[in-house]
Structure formats: structure tokens, C-alpha cells
C-alpha atoms as a PDB file:
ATOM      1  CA  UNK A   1       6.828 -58.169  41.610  1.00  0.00           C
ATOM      2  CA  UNK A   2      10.223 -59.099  40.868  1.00  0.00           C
ATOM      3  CA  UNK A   3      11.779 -58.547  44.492  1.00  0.00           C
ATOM      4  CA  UNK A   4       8.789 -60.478  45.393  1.00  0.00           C
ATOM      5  CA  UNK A   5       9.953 -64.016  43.057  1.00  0.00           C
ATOM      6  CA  UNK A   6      13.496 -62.832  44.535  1.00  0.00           C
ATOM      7  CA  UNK A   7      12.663 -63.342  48.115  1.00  0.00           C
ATOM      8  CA  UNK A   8      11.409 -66.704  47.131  1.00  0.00           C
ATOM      9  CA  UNK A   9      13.903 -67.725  45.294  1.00  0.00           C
ATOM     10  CA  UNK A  10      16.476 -66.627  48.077  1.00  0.00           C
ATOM     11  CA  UNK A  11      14.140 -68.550  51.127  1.00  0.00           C
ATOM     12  CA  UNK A  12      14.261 -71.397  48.837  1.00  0.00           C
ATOM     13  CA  UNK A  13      18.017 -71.274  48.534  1.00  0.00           C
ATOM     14  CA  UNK A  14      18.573 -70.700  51.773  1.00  0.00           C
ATOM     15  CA  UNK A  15      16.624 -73.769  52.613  1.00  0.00           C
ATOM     16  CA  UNK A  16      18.960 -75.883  50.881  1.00  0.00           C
ATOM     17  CA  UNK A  17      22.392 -74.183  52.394  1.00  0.00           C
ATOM     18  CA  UNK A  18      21.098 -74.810  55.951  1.00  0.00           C
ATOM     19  CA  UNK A  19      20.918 -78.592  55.399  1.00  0.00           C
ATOM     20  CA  UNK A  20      16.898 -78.399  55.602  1.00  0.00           C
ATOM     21  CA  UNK A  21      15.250 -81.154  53.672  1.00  0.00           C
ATOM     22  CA  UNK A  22      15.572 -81.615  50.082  1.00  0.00           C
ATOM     23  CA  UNK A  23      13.067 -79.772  47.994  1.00  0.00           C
ATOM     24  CA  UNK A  24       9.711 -81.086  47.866  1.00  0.00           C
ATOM     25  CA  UNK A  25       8.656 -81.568  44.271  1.00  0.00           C
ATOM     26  CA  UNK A  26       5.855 -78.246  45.176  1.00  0.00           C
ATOM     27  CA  UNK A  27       8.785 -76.026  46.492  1.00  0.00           C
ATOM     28  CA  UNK A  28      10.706 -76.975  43.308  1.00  0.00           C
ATOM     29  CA  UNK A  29       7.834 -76.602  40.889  1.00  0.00           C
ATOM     30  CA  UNK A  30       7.741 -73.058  42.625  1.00  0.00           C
ATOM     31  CA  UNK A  31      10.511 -72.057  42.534  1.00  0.00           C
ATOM     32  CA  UNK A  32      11.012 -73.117  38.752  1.00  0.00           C
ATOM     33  CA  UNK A  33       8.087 -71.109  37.933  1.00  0.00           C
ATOM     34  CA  UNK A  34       9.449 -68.014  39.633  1.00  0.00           C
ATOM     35  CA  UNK A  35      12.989 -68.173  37.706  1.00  0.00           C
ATOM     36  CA  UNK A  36      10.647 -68.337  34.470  1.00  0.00           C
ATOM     37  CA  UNK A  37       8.604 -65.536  35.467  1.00  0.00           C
ATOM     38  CA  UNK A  38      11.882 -63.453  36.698  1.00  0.00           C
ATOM     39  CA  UNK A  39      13.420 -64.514  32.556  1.00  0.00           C
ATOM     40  CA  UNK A  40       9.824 -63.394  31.405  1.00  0.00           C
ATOM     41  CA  UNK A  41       9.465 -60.114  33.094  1.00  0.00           C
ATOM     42  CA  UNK A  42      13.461 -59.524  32.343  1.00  0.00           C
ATOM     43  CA  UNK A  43      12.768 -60.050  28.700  1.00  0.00           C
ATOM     44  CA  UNK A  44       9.473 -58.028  28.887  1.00  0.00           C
ATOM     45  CA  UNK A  45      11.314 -54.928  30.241  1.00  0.00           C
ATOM     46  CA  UNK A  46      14.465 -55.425  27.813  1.00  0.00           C
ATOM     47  CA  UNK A  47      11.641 -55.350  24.449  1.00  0.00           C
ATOM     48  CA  UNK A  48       9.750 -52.379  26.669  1.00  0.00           C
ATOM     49  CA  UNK A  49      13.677 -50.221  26.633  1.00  0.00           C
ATOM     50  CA  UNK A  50      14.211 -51.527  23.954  1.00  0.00           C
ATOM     51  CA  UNK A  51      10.978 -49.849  21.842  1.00  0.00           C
ATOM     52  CA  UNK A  52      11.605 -46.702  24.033  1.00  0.00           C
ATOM     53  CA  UNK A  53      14.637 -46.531  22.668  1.00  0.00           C
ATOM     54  CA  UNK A  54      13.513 -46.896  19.048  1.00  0.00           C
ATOM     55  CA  UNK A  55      10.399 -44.250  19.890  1.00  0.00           C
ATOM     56  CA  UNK A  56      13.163 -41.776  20.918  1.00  0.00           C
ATOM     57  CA  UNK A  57      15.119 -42.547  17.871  1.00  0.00           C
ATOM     58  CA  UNK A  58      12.247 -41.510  15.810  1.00  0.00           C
ATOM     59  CA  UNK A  59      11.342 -38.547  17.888  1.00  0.00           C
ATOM     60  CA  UNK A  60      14.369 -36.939  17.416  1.00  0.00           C
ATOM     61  CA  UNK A  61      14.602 -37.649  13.537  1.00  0.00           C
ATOM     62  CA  UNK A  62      10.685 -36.209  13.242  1.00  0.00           C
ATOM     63  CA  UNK A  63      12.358 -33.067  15.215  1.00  0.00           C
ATOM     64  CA  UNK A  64      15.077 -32.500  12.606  1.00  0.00           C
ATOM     65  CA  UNK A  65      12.583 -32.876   9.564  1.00  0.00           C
ATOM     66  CA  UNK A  66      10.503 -30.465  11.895  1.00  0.00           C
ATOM     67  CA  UNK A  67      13.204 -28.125  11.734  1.00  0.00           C
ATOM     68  CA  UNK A  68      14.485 -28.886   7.844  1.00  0.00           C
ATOM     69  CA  UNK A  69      11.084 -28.205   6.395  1.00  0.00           C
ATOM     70  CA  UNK A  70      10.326 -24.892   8.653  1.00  0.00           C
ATOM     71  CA  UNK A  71      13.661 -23.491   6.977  1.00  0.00           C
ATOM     72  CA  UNK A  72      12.448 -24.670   3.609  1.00  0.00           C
ATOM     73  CA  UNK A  73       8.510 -23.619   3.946  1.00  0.00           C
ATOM     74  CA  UNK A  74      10.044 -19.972   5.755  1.00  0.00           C
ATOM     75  CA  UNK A  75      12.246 -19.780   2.458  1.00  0.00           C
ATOM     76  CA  UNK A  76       9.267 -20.763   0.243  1.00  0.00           C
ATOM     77  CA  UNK A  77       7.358 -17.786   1.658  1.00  0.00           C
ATOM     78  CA  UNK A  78      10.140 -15.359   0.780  1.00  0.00           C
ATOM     79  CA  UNK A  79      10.594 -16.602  -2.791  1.00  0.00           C
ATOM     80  CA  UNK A  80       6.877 -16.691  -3.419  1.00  0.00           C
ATOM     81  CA  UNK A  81       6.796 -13.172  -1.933  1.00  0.00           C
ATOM     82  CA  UNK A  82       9.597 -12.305  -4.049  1.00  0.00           C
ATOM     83  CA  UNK A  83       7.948 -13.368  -7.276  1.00  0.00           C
ATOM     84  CA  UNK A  84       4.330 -11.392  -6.973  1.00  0.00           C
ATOM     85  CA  UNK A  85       5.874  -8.464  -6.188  1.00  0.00           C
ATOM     86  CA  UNK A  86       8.038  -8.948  -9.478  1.00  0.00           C
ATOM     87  CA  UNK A  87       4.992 -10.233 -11.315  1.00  0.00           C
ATOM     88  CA  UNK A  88       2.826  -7.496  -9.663  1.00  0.00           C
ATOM     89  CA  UNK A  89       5.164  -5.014 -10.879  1.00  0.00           C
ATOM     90  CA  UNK A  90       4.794  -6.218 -14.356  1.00  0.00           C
ATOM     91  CA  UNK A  91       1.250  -6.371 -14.196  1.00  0.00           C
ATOM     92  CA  UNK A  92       1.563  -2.596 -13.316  1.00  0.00           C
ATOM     93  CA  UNK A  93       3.210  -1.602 -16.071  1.00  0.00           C
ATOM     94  CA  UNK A  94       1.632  -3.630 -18.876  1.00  0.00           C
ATOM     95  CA  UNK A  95      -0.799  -1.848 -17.040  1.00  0.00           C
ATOM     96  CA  UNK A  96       0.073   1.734 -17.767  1.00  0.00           C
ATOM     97  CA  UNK A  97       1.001   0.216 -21.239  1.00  0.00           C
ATOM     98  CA  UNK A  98      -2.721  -0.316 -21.822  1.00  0.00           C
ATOM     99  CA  UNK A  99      -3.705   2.784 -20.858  1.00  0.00           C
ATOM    100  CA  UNK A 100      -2.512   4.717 -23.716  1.00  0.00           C
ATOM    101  CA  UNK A 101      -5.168   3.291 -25.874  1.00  0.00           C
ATOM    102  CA  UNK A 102      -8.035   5.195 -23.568  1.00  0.00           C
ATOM    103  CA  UNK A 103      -6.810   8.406 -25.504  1.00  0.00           C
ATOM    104  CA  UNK A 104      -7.007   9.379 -28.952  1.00  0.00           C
ATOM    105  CA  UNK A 105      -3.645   9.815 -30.596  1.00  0.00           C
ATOM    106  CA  UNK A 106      -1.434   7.064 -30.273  1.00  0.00           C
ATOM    107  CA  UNK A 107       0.624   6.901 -32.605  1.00  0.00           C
ATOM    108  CA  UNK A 108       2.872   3.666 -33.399  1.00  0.00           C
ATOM    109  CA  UNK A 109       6.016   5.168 -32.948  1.00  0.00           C
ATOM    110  CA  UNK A 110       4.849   5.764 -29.101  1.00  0.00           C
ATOM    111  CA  UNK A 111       2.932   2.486 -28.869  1.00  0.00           C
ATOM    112  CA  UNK A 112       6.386   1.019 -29.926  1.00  0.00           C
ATOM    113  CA  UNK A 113       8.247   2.900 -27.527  1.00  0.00           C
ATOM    114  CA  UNK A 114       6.204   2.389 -24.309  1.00  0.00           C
ATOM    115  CA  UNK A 115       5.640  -1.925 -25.401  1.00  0.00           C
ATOM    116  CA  UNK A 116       9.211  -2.229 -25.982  1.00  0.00           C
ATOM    117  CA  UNK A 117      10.356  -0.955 -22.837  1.00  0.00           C
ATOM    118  CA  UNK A 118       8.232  -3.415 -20.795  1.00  0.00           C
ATOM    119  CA  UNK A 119      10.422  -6.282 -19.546  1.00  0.00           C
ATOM    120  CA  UNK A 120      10.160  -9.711 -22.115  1.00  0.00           C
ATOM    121  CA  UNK A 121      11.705 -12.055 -18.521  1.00  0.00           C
ATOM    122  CA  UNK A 122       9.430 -13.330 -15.911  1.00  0.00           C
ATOM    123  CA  UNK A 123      11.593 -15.456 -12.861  1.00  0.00           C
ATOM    124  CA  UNK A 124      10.264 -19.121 -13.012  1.00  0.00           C
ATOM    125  CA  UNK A 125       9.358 -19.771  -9.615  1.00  0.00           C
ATOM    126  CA  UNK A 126      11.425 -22.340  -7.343  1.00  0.00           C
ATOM    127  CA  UNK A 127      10.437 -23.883  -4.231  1.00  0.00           C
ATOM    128  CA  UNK A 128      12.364 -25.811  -1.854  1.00  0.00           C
ATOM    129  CA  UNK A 129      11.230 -29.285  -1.872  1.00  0.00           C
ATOM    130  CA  UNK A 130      14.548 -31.246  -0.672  1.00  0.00           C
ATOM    131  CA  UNK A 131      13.243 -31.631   2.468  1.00  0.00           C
ATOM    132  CA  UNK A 132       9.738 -33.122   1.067  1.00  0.00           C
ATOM    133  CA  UNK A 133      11.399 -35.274  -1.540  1.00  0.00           C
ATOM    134  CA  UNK A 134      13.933 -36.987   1.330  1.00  0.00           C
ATOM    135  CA  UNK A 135      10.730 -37.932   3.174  1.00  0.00           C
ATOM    136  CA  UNK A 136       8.957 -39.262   0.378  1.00  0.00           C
ATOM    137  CA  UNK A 137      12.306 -41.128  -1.013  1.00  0.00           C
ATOM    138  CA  UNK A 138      13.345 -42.678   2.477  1.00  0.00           C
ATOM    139  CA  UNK A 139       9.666 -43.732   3.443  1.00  0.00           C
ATOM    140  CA  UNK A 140      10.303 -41.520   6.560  1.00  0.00           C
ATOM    141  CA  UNK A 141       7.107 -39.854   5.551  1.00  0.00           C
ATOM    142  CA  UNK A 142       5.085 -42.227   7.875  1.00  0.00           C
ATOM    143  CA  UNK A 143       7.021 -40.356  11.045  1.00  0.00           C
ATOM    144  CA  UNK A 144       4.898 -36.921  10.021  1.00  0.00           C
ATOM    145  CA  UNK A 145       1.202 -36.624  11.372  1.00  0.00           C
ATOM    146  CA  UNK A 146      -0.968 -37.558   9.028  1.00  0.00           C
ATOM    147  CA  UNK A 147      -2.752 -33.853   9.071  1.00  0.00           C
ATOM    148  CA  UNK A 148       0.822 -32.083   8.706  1.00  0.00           C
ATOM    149  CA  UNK A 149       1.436 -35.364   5.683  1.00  0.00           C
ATOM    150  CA  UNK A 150      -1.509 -34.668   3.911  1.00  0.00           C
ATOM    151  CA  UNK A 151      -1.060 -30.801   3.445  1.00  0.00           C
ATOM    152  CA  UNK A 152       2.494 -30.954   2.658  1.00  0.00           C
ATOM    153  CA  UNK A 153       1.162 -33.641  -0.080  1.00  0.00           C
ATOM    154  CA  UNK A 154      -1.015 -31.421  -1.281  1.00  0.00           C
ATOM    155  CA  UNK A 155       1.409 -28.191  -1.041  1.00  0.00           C
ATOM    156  CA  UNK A 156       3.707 -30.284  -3.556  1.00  0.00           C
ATOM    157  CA  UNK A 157       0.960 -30.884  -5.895  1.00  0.00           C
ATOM    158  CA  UNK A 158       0.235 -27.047  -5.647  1.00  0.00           C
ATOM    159  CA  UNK A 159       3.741 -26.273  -6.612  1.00  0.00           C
ATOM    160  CA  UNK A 160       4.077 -28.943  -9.186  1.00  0.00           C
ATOM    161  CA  UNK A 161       1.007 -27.672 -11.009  1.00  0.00           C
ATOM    162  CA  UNK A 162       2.445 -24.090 -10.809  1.00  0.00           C
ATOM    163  CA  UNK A 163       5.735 -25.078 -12.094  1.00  0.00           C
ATOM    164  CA  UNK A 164       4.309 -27.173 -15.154  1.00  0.00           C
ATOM    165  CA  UNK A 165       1.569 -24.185 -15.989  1.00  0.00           C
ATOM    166  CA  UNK A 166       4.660 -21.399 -16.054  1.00  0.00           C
ATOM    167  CA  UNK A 167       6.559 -23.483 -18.034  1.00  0.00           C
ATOM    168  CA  UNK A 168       3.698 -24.242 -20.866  1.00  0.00           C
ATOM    169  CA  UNK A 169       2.746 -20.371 -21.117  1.00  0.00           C
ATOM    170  CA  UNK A 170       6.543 -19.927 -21.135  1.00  0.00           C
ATOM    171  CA  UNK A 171       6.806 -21.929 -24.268  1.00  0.00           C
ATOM    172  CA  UNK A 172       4.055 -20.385 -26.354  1.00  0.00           C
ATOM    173  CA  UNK A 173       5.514 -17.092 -24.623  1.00  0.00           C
ATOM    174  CA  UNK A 174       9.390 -18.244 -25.908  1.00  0.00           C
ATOM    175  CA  UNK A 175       7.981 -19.184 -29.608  1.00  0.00           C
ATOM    176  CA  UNK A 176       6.339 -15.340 -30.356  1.00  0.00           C
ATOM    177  CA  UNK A 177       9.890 -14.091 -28.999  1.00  0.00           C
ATOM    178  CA  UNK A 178      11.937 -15.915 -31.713  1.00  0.00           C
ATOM    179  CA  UNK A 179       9.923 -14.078 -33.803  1.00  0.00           C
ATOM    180  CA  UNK A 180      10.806 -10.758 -32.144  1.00  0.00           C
ATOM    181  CA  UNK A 181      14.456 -11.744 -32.898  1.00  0.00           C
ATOM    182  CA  UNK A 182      14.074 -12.271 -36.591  1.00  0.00           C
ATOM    183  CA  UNK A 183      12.879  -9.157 -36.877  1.00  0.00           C
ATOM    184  CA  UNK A 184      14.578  -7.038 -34.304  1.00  0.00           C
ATOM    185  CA  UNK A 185      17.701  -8.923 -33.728  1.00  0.00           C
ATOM    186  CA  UNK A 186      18.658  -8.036 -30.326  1.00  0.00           C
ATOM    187  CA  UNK A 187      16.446  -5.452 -27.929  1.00  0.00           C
ATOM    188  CA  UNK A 188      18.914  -3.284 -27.390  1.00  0.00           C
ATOM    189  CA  UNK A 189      19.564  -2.732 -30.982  1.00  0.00           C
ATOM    190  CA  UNK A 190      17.654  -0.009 -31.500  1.00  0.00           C
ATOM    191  CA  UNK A 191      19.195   2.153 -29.005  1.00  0.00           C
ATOM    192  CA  UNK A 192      22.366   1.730 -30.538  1.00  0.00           C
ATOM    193  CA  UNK A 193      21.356   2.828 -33.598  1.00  0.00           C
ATOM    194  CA  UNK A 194      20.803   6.367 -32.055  1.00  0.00           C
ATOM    195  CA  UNK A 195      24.600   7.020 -32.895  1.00  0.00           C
ATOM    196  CA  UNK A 196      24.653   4.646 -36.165  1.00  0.00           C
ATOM    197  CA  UNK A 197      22.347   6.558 -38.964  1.00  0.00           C
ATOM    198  CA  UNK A 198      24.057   4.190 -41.922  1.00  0.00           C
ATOM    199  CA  UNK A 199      23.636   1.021 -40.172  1.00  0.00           C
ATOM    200  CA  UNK A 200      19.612   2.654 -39.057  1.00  0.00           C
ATOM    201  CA  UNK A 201      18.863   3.764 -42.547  1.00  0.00           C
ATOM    202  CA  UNK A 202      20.699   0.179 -43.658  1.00  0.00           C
ATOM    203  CA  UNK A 203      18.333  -2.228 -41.173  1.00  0.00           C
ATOM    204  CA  UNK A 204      15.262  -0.058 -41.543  1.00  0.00           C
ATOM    205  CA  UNK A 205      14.038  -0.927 -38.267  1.00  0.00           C
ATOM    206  CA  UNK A 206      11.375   1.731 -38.308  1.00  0.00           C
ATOM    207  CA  UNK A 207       9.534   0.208 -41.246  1.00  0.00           C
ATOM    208  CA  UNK A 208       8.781  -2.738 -39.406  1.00  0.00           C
ATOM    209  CA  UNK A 209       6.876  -0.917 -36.717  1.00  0.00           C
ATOM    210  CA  UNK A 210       3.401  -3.055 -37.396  1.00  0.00           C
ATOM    211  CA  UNK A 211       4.902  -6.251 -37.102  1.00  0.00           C
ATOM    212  CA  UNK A 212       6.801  -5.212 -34.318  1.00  0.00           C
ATOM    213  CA  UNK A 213       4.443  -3.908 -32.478  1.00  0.00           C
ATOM    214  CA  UNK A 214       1.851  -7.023 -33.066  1.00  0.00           C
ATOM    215  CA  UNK A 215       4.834  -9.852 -31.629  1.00  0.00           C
ATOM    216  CA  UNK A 216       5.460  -7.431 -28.513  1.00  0.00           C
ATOM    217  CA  UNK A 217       1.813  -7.610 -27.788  1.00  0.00           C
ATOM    218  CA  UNK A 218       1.792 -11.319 -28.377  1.00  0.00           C
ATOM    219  CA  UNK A 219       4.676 -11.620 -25.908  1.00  0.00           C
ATOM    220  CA  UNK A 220       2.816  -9.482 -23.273  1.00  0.00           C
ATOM    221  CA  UNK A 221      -0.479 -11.192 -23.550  1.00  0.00           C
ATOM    222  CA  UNK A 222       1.261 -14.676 -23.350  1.00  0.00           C
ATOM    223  CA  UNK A 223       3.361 -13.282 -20.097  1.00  0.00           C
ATOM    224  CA  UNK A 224       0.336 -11.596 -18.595  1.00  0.00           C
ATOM    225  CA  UNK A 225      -1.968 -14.458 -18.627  1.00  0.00           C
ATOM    226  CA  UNK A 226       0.639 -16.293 -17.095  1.00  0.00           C
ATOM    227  CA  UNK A 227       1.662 -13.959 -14.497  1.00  0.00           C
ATOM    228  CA  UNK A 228      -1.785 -13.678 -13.353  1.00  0.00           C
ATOM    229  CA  UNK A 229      -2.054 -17.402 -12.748  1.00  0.00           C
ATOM    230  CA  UNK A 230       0.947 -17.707 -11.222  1.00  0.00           C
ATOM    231  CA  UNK A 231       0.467 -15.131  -8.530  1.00  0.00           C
ATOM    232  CA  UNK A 232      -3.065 -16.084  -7.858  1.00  0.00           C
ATOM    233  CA  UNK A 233      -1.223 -20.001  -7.394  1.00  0.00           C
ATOM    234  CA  UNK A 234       1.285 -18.486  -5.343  1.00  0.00           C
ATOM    235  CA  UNK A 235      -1.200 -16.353  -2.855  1.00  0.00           C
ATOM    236  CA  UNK A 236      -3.042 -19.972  -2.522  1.00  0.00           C
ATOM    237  CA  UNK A 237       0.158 -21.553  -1.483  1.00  0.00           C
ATOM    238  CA  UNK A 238       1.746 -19.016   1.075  1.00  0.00           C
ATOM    239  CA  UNK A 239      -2.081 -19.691   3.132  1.00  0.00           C
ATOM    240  CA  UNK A 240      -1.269 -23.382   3.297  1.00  0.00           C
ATOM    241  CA  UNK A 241       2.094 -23.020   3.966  1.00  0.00           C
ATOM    242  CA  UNK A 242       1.292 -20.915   7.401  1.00  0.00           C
ATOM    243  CA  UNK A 243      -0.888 -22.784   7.964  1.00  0.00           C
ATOM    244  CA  UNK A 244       1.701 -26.055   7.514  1.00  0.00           C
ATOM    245  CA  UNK A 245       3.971 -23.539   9.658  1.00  0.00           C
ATOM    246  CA  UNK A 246       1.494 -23.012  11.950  1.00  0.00           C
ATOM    247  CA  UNK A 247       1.053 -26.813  12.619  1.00  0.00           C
ATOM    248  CA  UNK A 248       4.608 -27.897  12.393  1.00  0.00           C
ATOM    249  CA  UNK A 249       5.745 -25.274  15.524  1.00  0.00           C
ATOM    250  CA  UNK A 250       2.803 -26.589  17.909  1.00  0.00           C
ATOM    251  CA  UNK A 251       4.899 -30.231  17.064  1.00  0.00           C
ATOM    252  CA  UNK A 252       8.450 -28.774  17.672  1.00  0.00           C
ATOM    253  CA  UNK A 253       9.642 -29.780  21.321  1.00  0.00           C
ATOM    254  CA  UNK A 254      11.960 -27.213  23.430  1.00  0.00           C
END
């Protein structure tokens, strides 16, 4: 189309170098109308590279938050994977703990001994949202398919609610322990004692067996009901993140 209004142009040019007759007020309407449609088309194909350009632009920066939140979802899976087996373990051996009531017997000295060896720290769990939060932040959200957009959204709320139900079980978990402390003073007191019979006979830990005993198992319930939420939580989020995984590689362009 454009050599087309060229040639035109050119015969009409030529005209005039070759001493033909003035332009008729048709040629010159014609030819005015081709240099407009030659500035048109020129300006059409200048906005048309121009919005290519901008569409690559965007393409690539969708690519690198392609890439940023595979190595933050791929490190969210470990973590999470991390922190049930921890949990898990601890559900184990509160477990075992448990057990001992089946059987006649127990005495408190034992029931002491087994509940005070189980461990009083769960890890809080972290995820890896920097990648999330940038999009959200710098409106670059909008770049993300709105399928991928909406489960990421909804991965964050997962993790959000995790994070705020640990820390609330924590708490009421945290307040029977500073009870523990009053009474106990440090965990590892007691085994020290072994080799201090003044300073044992002195603190007369072992008289304080029943309260003991009762704070330890407030500190395990409080830890186990929030261990079990968290894993189940956790389990719930590594299926979306595959499947946000899953989604994100069929995006990612060799």
C-alpha cells in the first residue's frame, strides 16, 4: 500500500520536473491525499512498534516474576515440608507420652520424667511472600493471568490465616509456660541438681511434682492442638502451591 501512494507520488513529481503542465487541481488533490495517507500509515506503524515494544517489555518482566515466585513457591514447599515432619515428630512423641496412661502403674515421678522430656518449642512457620508482596505493592499484579492471580491470592490468605492461628495458640501456649518457670526455673535445672543434693534438698523440686506435671500437660495440649492445625493448613497449601507450580511452568517461555 505504501509503495503503491509512492509510485504516485513519484509519477506526479516527475510530471512536474519534465516541464509537463502544471498540476490540475484533481492530480493535486491526489496527490495531497496520498502524502496524508503515507503520514497516517507512518504514524499507524510507529504506535503498532511502538505497543510491540511495550508488550515485550511486559513479557519479559511477567518472565522474571515467573521465575522469582517458582524459587519462592519451590522454597515454600521445603519449609512447609520441613515443619510437619518437625510437628509430626512431636505429635509422635506426645504420642508415646499418652500411652503410658493405657497401663496401670504410673507413677508421677515417671509421668514427670517422660512429659518433661518432650520438647516445649514448635518453629513458627515462614513463607516466602517477597515476591507476592512486590506484585501487589507495584500494581504489577495485573501482568499475572488471572487463574495463576487468583490462587496466589488465595495461597496468601492461606498462609496469613496459618501464621495468625500459630501465633494465638502460641500465646495461650507462652502464658502456661511462665508458669512452668515460676515453678521450675529453668528446664534444665533439674538435671543439674543430680550432682547438687544441698541446693535439691534446698529447692525441693520433687514436692512440686502435681503442679508440675498439670502446667506440662497444659503446655502440650496448647502445642498439640496447634500443631495439628498447622500441619493439616500446611498439607492444604503444598496442593495449591503445585498446583500454582504446575501452572506457572506451562507460562515460562524457553
Amino acid at each position: 500500500m505504501i509503495n503503491f501512494f509512492r509510485k504516485i507520488r513519484q509519477n506526479l513529481l516527475s510530471e512536474g520536473k519534465t516541464g509537463k503542465p502544471a498540476l490540475s487541481a484533481g492530480r493535486y488533490l491526489k496527490y495531497a491525499i496520498g502524502e496524508i495517507i503515507l503520514v497516517v500509515i507512518g504514524i499507524l506503524i510507529a504506535l503498532q512498534i511502538n505497543n510491540w515494544n511495550e508488550e515485550q517489555k511486559k513479557e519479559i518482566k511477567k518472565q522474571d516474576y515467573y521465575v522469582q515466585l517458582l524459587d519462592d513457591l519451590n522454597s515454600d514447599i521445603i519449609s512447609t515440608e520441613y515443619t510437619i515432619e518437625e510437628f509430626s515428630r512431636h505429635q509422635k512423641e506426645y504420642s508415646d507420652y499418652l500411652s503410658l496412661y493405657d497401663h496401670e502403674g504410673l507413677t508421677p515421678a515417671t509421668a514427670y520424667e517422660q512429659i518433661s522430656r518432650l520438647s516445649l518449642i514448635s518453629t513458627p512457620p515462614i513463607f516466602n511472600t517477597n515476591t507476592i508482596e512486590s506484585l501487589q505493592s507495584s500494581g504489577d499484579i495485573g501482568l499475572i493471568p488471572s487463574l495463576i492471580r487468583n490462587k496466589l491470592m488465595n495461597l496468601r490468605s492461606i498462609q496469613n490465616l496459618t501464621i495468625q492461628r500459630f501465633d494465638a495458640t502460641d500465646n495461650g501456649q507462652r502464658g502456661i509456660t511462665q508458669k512452668l518457670s515460676s515453678l521450675l526455673g529453668a528446664t534444665t535445672l533439674p538435671k543439674r541438681l543430680d550432682n547438687q543434693p544441698k541446693m535439691k534438698e534446698f529447692l525441693h523440686i520433687d514436692e512440686n511434682l502435681r503442679e508440675l506435671i498439670l502446667v506440662y500437660e497444659g503446655i502440650h495440649r496448647w502445642k498439640n492442638v496447634s500443631q495439628l492445625e498447622t500441619i493439616d493448613r500446611l498439607e492444604t497449601m503444598q496442593k495449591e502451591i503445585d498446583t500454582i507450580i504446575d501452572l506457572i511452568s506451562k507460562e515460562i517461555k524457553e
